[in-house]
Protein backbone atom coordinates (compact mmCIF):
# COMPACT_ATOMS: atom_id res chain seq x y z
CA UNK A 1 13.54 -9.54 18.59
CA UNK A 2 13.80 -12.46 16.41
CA UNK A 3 11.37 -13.14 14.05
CA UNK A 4 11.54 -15.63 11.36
CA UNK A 5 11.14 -14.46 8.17
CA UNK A 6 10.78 -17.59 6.29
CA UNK A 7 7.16 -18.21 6.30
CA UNK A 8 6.43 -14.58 5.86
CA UNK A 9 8.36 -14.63 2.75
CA UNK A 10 6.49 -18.03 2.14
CA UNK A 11 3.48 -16.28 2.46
CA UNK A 12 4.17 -13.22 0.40
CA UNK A 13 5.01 -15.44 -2.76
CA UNK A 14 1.92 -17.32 -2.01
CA UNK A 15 -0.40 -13.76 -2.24
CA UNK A 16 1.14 -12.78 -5.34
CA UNK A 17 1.19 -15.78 -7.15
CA UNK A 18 -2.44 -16.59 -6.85
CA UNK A 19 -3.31 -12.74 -7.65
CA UNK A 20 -0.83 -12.06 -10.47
CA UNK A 21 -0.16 -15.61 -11.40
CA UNK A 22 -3.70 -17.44 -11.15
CA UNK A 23 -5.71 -14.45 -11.63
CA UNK A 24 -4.05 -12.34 -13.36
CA UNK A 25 -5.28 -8.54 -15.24
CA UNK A 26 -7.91 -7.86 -12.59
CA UNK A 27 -10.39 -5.29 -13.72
CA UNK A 28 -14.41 -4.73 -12.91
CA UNK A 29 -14.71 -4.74 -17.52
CA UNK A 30 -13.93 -8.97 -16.65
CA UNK A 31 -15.83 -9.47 -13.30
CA UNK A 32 -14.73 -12.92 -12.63
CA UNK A 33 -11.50 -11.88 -12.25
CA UNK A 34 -12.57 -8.96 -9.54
CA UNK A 35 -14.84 -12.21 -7.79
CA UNK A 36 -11.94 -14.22 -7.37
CA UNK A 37 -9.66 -11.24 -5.98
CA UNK A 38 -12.13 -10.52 -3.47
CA UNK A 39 -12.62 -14.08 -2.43
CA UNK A 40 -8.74 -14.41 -2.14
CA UNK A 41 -8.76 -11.37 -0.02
CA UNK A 42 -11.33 -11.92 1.99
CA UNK A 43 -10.76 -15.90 3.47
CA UNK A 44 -7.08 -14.86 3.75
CA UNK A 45 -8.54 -12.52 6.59
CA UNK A 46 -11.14 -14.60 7.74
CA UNK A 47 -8.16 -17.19 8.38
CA UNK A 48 -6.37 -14.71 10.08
CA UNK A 49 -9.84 -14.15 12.35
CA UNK A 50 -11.13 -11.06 11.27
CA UNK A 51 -14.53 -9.55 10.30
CA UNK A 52 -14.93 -8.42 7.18
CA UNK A 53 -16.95 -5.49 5.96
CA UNK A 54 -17.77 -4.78 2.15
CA UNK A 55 -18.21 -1.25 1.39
CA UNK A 56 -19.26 -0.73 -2.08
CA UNK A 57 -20.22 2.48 -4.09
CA UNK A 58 -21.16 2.73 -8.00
CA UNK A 59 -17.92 2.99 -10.19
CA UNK A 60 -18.90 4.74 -13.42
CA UNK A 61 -21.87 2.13 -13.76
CA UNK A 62 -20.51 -0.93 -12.20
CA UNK A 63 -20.06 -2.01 -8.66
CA UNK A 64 -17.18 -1.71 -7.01
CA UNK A 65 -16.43 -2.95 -3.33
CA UNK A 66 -13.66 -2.19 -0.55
CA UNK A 67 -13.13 -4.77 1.47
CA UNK A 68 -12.37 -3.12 5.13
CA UNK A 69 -11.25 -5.03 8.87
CA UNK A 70 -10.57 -3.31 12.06
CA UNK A 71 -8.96 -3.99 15.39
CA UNK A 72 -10.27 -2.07 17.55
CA UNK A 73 -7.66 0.10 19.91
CA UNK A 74 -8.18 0.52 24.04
CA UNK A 75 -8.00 3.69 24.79
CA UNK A 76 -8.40 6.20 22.03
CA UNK A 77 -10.11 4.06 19.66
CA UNK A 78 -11.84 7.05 17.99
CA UNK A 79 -8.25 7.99 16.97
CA UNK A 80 -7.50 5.28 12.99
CA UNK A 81 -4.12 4.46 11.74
CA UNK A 82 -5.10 3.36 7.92
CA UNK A 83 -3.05 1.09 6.21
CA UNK A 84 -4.47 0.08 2.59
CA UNK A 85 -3.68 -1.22 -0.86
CA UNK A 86 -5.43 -1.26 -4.19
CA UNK A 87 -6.26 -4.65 -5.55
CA UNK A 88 -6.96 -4.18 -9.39
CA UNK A 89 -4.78 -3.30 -12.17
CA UNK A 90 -4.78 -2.23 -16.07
CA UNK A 91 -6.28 -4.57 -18.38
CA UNK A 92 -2.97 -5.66 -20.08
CA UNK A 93 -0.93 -7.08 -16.94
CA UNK A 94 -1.01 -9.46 -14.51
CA UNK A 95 -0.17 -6.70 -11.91
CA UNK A 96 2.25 -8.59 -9.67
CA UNK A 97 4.10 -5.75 -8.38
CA UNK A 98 1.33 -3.06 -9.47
CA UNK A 99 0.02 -4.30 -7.01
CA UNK A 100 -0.43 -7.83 -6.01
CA UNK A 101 2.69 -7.15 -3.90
CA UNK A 102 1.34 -4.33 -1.99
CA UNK A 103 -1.71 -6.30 -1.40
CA UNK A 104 0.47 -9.60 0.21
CA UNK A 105 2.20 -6.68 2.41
CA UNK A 106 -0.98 -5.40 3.52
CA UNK A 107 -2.08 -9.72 4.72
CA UNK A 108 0.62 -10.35 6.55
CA UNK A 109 1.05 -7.18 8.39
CA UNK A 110 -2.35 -7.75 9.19
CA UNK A 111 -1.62 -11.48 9.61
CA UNK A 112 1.12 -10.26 12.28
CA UNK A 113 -0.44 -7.30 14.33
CA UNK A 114 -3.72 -9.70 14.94
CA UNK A 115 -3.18 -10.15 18.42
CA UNK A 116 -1.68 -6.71 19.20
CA UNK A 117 -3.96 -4.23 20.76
CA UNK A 118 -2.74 -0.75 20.24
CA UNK A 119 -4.52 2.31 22.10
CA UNK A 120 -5.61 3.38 18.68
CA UNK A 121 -7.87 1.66 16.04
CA UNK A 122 -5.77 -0.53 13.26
CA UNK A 123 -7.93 -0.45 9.91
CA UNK A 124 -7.18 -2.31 6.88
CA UNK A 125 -8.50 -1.69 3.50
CA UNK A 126 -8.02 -3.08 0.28
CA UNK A 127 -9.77 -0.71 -2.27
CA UNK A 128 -11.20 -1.27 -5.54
CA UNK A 129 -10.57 0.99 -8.67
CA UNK A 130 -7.29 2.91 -8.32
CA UNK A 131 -6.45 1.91 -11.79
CA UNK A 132 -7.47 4.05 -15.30
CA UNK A 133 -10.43 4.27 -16.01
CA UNK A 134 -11.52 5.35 -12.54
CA UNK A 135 -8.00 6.99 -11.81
CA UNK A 136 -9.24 10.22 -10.28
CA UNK A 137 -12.93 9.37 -10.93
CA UNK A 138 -13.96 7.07 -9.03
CA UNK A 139 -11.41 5.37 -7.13
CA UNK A 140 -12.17 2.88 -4.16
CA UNK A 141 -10.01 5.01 -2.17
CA UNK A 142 -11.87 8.69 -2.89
CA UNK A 143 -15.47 6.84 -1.89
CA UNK A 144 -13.66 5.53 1.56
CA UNK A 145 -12.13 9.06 2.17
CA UNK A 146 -15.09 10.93 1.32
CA UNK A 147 -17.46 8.45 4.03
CA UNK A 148 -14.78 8.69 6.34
CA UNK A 149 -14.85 12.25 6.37
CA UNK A 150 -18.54 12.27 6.46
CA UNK A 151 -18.74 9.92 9.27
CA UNK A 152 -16.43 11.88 11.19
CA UNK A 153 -13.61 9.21 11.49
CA UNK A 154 -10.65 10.52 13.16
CA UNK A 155 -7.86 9.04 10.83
CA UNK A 156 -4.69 10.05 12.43
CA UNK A 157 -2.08 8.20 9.69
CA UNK A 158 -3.25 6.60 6.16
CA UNK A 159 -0.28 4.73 5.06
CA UNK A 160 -0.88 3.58 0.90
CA UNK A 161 1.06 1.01 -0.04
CA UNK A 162 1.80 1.17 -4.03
CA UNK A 163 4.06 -1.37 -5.38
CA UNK A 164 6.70 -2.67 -2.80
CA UNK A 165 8.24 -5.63 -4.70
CA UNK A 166 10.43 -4.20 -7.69
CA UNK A 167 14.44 -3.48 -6.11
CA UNK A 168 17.72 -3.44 -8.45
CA UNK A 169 21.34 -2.31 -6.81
CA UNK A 170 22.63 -1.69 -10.17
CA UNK A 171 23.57 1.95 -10.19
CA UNK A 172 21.77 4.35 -11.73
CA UNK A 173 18.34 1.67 -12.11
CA UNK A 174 16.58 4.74 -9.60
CA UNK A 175 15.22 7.66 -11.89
CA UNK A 176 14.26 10.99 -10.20
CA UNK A 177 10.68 12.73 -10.54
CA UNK A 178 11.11 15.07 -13.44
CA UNK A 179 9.30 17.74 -11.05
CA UNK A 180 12.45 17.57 -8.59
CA UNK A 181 14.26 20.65 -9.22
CA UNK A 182 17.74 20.22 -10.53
CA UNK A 183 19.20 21.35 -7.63
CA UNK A 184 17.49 18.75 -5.12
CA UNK A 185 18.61 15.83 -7.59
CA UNK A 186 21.90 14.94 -5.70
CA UNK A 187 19.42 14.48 -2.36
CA UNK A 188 17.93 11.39 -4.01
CA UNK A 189 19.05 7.89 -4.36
CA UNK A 190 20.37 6.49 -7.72
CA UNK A 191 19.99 3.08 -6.73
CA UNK A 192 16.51 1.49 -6.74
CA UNK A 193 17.32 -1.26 -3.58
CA UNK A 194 15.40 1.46 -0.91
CA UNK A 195 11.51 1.86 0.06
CA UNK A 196 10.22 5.24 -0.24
CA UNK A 197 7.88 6.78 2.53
CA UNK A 198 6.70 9.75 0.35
CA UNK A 199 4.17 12.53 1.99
CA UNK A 200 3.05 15.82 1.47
CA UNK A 201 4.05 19.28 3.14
CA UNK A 202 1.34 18.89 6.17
CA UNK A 203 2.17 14.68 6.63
CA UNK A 204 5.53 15.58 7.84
CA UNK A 205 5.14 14.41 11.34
CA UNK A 206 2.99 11.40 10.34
CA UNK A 207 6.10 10.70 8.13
CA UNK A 208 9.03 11.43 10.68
CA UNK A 209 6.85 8.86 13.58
CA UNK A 210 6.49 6.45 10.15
CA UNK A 211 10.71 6.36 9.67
CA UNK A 212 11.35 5.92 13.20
CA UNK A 213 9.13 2.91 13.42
CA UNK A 214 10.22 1.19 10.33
CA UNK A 215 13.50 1.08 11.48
CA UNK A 216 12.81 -0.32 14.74
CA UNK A 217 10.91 -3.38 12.89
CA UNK A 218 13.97 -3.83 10.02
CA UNK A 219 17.82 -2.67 9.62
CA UNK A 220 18.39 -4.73 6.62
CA UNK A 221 15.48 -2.03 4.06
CA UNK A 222 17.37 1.16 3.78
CA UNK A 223 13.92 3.86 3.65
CA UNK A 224 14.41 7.18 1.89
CA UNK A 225 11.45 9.37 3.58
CA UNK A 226 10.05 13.00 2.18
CA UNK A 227 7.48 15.22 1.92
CA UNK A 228 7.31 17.38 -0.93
CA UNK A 229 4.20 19.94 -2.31
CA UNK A 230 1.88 18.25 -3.85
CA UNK A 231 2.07 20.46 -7.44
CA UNK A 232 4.67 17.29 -7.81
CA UNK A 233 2.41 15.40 -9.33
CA UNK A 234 4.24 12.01 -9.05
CA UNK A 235 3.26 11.72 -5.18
CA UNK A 236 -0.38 12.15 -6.11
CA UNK A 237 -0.49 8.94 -8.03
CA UNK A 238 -2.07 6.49 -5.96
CA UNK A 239 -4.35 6.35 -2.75
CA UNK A 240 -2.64 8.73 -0.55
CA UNK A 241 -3.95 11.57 -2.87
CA UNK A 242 -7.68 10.88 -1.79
CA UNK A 243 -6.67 11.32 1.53
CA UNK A 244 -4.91 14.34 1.61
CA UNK A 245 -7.73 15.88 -0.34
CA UNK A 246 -9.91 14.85 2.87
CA UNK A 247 -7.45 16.79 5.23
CA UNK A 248 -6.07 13.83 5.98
CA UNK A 249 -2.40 12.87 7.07
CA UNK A 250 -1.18 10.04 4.12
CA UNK A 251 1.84 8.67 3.02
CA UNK A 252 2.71 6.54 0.10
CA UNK A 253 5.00 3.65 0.54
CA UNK A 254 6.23 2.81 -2.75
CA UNK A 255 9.66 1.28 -5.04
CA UNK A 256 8.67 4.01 -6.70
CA UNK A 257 6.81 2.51 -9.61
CA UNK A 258 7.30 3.62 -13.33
CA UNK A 259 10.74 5.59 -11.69
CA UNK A 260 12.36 2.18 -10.72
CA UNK A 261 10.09 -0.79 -12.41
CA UNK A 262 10.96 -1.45 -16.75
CA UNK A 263 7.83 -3.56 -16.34
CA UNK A 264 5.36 -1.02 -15.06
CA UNK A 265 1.73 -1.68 -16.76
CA UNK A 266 3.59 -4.16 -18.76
CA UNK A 267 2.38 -7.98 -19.53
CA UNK A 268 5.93 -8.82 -17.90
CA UNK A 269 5.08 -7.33 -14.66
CA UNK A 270 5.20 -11.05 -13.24
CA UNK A 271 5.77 -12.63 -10.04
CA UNK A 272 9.07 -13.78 -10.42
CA UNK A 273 10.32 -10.73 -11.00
CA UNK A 274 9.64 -9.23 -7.80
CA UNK A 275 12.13 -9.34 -4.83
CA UNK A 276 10.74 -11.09 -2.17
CA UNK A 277 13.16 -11.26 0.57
CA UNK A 278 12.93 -7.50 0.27
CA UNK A 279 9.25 -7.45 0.32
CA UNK A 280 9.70 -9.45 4.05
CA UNK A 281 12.05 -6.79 5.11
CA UNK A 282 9.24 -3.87 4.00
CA UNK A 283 6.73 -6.26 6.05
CA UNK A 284 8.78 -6.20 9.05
CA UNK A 285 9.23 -2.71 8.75
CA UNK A 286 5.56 -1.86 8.08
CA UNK A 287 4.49 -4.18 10.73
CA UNK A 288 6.69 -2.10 13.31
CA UNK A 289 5.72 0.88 12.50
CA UNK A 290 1.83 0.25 12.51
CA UNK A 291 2.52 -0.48 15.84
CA UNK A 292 4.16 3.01 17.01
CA UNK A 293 1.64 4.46 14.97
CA UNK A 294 -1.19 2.84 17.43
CA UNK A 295 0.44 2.97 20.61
């Protein structure tokens, strides 16, 4: 199937221009900034024609909010596929891959699976808080877990997107976890131009349907996919990790961050350094497999 890419790409340089560019360091300490990310957010998918619903919780004394949409599935809409991004970042960067980028991913795979009706339930969430101080504490993504789970919510797939902009083919620009034993190292890529579908040990079917999928929607993003134990502790950095201590099947879609990315939590991590005919590529890919995820 043919799809053009151009206003995808378009729109992907729009999203992270006015969150990292126009915004910029977006953190609950200057609430303005968290006002105007949520606005962005929000009549992006109101354009798009969804209905939006604010779920917010108390974040070490201030509010915090998810923003959450659904489409509802047709037959086994009891059954959630979960994709979802963190919008804030660390006071001392604009955040453009970390993670404005996984955020403008998140849109316009929404943006393009608006009109498909899968037999499961597609739900989008962009949470608040990932970022220190509420690393660990009181993430966005541990309050929407923990409801989840206490609601009952049959999530079948959480898929965490965590910076998807930052690719280099120079060889040797792709570090490996330190907690990958030596003799696993020649396994992993040295090149930093791939996506990585990362899980843990009991995700490994949600990952294996997530790989076939991905490459149905793009040939062009090579995808290195794994699950590894979680006493790794690089694969618990983001919102996969409140998931999976929910019981629930997560993966994180990443460039791998701080392994890849000189300008990780840096004031240079800026929109034009992200690669964003790439970032179209992990959109197609995305897109596609959201939709063999739902049926």
């Amino acid at each position: 199937m043919n799809i053009d890419r151009e206003p995808i790409e378009a729109n992907l340089r729009l999203h992270v221009d006015r969150l990292a560019g126009l915004i910029g360091p977006r953190t609950l300490q200057k609430p303005k900034t968290i006002q105007a990310t949520i606005g962005y957010i929000q009549s992006q998918w109101q354009e798009i024609g969804y209905t939006i619903q604010r779920e917010t919780y108390d974040a070490e004394g201030n509010e915090a909010t998810n923003l959450i949409v659904e489409q509802p599935g047709t037959k086994r809409a009891e059954e959630i596929v979960l994709l979802g991004a963190h919008y804030d970042t660390v006071f001392c960067t604009p955040g453009a891959d970390d993670n404005a980028s996984a955020v403008a991913v998140m849109l316009e795979v929404s943006r393009l699976l608006q009109e498909y009706r899968g037999r499961r339930t597609a739900r989008y969430v962009a949470f608040a808080c990932e970022e220190p101080p509420y690393f660990m504490i009181a993430m966005g993504s541990q309050h929407h877990a923990r409801q989840s789970r206490n609601r009952g919510d049959k999530i079948v797939g959480m898929l965490c997107l965590e910076m998807v902009g930052y690719y280099s083919l120079t060889p040797g620009s792709q570090s490996i976890p330190p907690g990958i034993p030596k003799w696993m190292h020649r396994f992993f890529p040295k090149r930093g131009n791939f996506l990585a579908a990362v899980g843990n040990m009991p995700s490994w079917k949600l990952c294996w349907q997530f790989r076939r999928g991905f490459k149905r929607g793009t040939r062009r993003m090579p995808l290195f996919s794994i699950c590894l134990p979680e006493k790794i502790q690089e694969i618990r950095l983001s919102d996969n990790s409140s998931f999976w201590d929910k019981d629930y099947p997560a993966l994180m879609l990443t460039d791998t961050s701080f392994l890849r990315n000189p300008n990780y939590h840096q004031a240079t991590d800026t929109p034009e350094t992200l690669d964003y005919p790439r970032m179209t590529e992990v959109t197609l890919g995305v897109a596609a497999a959201m939709r063999k995820l739902l049926g």
